[in-house]
PDB file of N, CA and C in Angstrom:
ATOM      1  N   UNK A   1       0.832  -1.196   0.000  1.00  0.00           N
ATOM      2  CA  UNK A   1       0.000   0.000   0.000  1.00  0.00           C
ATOM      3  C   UNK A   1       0.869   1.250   0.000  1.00  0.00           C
ATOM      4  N   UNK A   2       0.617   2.145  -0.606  1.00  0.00           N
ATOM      5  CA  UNK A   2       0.745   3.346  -0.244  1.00  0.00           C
ATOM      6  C   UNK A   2       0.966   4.545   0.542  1.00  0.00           C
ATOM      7  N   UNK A   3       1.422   5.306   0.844  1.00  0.00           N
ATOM      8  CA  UNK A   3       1.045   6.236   1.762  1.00  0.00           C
ATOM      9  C   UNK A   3      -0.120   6.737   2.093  1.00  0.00           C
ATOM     10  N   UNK A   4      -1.022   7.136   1.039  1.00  0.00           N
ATOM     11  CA  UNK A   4      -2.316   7.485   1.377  1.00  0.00           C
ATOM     12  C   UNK A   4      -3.130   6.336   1.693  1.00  0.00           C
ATOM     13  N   UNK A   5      -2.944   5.113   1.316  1.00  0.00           N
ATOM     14  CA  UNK A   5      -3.941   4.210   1.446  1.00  0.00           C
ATOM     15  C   UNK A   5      -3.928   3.905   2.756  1.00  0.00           C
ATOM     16  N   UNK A   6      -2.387   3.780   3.331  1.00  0.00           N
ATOM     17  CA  UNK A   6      -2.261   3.280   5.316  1.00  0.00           C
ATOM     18  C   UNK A   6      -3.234   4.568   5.857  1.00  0.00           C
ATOM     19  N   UNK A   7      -2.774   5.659   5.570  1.00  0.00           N
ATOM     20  CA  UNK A   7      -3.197   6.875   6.393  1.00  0.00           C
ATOM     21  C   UNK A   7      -4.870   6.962   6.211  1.00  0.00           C
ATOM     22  N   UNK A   8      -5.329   6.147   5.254  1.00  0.00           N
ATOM     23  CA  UNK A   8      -6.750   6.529   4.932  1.00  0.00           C
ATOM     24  C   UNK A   8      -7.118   5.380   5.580  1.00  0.00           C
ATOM     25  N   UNK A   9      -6.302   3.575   6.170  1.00  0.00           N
ATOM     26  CA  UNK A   9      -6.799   2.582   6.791  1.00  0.00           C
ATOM     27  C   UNK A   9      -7.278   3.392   8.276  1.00  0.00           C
ATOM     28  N   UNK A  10      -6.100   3.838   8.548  1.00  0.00           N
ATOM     29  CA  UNK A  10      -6.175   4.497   9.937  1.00  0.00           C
ATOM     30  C   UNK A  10      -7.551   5.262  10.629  1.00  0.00           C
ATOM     31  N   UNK A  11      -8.454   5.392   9.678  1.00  0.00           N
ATOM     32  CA  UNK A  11      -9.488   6.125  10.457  1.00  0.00           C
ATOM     33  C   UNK A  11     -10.748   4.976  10.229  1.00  0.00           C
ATOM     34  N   UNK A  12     -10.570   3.968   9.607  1.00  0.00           N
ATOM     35  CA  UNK A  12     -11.684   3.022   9.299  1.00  0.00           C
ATOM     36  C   UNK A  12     -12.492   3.209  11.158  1.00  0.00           C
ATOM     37  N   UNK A  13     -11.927   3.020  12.141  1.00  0.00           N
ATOM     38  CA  UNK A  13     -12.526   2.540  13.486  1.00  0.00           C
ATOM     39  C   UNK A  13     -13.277   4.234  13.688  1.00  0.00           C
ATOM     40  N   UNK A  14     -13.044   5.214  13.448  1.00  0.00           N
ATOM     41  CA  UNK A  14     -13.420   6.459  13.478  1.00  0.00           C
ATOM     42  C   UNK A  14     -14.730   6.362  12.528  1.00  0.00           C
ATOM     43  N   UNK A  15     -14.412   6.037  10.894  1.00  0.00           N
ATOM     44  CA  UNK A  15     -15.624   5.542  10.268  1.00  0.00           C
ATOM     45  C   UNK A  15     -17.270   5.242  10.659  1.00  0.00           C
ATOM     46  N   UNK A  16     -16.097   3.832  11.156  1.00  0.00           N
ATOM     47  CA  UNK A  16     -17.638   2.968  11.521  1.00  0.00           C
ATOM     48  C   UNK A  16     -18.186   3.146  13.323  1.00  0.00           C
ATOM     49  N   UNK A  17     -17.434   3.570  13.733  1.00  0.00           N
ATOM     50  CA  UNK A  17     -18.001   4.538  14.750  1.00  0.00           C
ATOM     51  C   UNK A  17     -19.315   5.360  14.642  1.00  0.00           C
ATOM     52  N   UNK A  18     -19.200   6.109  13.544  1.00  0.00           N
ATOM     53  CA  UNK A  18     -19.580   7.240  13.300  1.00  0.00           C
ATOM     54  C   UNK A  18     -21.078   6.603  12.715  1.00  0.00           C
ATOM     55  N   UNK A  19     -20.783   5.637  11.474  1.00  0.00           N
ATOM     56  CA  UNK A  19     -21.854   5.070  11.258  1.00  0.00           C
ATOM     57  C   UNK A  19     -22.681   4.364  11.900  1.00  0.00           C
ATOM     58  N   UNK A  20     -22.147   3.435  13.121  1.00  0.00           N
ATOM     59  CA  UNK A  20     -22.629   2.873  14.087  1.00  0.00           C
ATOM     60  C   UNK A  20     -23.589   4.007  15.281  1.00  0.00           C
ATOM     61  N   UNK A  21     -22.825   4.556  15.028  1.00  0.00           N
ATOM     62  CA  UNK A  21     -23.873   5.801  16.248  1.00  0.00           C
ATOM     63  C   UNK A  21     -24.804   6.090  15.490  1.00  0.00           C
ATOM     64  N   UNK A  22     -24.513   6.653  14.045  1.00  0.00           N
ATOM     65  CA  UNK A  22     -26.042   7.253  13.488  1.00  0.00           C
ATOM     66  C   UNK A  22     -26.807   6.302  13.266  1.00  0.00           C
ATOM     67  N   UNK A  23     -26.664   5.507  12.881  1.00  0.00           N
ATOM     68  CA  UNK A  23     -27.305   3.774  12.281  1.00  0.00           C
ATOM     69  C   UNK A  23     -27.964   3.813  14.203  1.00  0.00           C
ATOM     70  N   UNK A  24     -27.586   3.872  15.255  1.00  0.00           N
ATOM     71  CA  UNK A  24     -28.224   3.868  16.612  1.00  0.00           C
ATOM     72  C   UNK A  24     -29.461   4.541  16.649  1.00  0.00           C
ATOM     73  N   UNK A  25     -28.551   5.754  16.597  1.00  0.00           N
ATOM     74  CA  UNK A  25     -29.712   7.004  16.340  1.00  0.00           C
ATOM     75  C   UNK A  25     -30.550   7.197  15.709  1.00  0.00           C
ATOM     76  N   UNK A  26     -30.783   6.507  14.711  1.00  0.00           N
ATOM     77  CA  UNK A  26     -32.038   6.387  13.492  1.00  0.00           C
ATOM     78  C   UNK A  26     -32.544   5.262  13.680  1.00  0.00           C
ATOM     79  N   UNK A  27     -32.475   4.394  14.181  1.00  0.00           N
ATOM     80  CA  UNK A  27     -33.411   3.423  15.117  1.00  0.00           C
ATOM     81  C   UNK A  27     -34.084   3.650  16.241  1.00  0.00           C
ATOM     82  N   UNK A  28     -33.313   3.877  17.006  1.00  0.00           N
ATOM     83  CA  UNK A  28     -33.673   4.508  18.567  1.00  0.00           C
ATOM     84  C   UNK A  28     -35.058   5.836  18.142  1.00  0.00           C
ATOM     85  N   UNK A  29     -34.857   6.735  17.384  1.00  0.00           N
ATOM     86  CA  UNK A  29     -35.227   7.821  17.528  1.00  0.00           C
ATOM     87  C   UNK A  29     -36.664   7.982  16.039  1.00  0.00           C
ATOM     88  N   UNK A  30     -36.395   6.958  15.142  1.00  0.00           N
ATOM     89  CA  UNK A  30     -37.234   6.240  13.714  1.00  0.00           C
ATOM     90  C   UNK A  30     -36.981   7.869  12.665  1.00  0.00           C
ATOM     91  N   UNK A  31     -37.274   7.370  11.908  1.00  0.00           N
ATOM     92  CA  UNK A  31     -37.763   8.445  10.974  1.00  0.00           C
ATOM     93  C   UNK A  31     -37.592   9.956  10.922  1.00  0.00           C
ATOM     94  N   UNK A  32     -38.028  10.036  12.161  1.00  0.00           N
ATOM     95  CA  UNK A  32     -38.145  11.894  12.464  1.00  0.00           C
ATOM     96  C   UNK A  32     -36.528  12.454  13.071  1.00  0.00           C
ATOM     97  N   UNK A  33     -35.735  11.742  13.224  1.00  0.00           N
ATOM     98  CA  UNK A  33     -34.492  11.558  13.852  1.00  0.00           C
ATOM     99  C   UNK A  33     -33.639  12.376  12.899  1.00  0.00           C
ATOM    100  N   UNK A  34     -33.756  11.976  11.213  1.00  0.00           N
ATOM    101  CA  UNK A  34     -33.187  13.008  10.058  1.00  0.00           C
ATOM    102  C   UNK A  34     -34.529  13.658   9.143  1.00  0.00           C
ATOM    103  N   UNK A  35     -34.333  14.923   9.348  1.00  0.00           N
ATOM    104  CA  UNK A  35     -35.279  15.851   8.601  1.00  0.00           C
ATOM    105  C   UNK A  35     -34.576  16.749   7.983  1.00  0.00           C
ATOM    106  N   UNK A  36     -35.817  17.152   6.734  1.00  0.00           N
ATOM    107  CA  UNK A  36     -34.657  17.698   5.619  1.00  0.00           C
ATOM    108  C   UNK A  36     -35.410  19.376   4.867  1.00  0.00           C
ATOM    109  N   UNK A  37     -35.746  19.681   6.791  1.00  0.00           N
ATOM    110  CA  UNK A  37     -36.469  21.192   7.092  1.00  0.00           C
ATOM    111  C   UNK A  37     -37.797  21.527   5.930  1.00  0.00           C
ATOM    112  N   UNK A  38     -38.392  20.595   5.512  1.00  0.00           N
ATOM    113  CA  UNK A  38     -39.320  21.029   4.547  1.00  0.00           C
ATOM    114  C   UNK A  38     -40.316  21.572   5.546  1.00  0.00           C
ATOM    115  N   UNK A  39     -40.494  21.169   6.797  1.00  0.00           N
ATOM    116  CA  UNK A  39     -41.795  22.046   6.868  1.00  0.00           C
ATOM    117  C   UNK A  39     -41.412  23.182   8.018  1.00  0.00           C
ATOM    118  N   UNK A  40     -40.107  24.015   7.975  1.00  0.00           N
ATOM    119  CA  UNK A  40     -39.838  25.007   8.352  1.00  0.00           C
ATOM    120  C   UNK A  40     -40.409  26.115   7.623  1.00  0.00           C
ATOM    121  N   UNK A  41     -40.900  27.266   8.119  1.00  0.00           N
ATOM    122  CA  UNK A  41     -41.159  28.327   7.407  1.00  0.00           C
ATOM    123  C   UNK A  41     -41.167  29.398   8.085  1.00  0.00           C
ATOM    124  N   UNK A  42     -39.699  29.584   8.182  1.00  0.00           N
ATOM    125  CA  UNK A  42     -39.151  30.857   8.441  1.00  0.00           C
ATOM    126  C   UNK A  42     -38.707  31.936   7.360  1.00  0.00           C
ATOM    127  N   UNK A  43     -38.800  32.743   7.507  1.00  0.00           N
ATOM    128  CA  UNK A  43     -38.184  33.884   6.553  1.00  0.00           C
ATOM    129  C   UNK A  43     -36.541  33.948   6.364  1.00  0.00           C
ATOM    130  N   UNK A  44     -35.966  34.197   5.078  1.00  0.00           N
ATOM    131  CA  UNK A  44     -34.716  34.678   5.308  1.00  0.00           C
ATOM    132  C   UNK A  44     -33.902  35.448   5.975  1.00  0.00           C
ATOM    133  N   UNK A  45     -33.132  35.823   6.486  1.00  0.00           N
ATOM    134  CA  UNK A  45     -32.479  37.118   7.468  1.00  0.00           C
ATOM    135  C   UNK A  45     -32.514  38.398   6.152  1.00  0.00           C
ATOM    136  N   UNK A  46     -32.841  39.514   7.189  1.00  0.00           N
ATOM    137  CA  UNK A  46     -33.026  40.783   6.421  1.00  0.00           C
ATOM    138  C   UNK A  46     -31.694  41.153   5.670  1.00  0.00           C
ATOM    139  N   UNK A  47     -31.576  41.413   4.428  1.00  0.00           N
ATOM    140  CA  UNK A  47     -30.270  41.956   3.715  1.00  0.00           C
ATOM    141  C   UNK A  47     -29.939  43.118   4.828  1.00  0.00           C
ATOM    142  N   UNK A  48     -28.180  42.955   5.236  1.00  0.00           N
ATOM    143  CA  UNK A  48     -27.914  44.540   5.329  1.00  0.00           C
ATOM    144  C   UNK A  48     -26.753  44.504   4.369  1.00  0.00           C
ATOM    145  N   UNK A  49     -26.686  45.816   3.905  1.00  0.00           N
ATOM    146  CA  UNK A  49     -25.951  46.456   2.841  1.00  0.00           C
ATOM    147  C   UNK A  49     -24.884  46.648   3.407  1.00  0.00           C
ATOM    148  N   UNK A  50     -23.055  45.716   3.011  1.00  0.00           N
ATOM    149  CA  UNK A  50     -21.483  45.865   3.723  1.00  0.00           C
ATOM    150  C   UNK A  50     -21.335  46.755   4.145  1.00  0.00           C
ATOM    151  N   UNK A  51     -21.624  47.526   3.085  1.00  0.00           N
ATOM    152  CA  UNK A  51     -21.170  49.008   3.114  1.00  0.00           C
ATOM    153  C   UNK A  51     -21.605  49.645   4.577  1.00  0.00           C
ATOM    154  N   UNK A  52     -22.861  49.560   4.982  1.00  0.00           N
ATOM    155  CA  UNK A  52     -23.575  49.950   6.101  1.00  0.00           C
ATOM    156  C   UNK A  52     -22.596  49.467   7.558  1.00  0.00           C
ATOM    157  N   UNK A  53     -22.151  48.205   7.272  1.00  0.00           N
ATOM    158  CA  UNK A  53     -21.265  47.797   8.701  1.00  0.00           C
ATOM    159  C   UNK A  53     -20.043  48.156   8.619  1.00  0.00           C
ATOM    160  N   UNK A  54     -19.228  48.649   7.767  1.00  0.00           N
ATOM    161  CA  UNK A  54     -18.186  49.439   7.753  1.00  0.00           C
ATOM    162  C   UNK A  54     -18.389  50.807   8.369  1.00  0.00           C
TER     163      UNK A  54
END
């Protein structure tokens, strides 16, 4: 292997960590656990003009 390939083995346990917790968390918690803000309805933040905070 490579240099990049060892250095890229090295985080596999960081990986599946990571997947293992969310894969938890989206069981534990079902469905509503990842949302993808569709039924937010907030307004954008008001433009201020740079120039104005200078």
């Amino acid at each position: 292997l490579t240099l990049g390939g060892t250095f890229f083995l090295a985080f596999w346990p960081l990986i599946l960590v990571t997947i293992a917790a969310f894969s938890a968390c989206y069981l534990y918690f079902g469905p509503s656990f990842v949302h993808f803000a569709s039924n937010r309805l907030t307004d954008p933040p008001p433009y201020i003009d740079p120039y104005v905070l200078l």
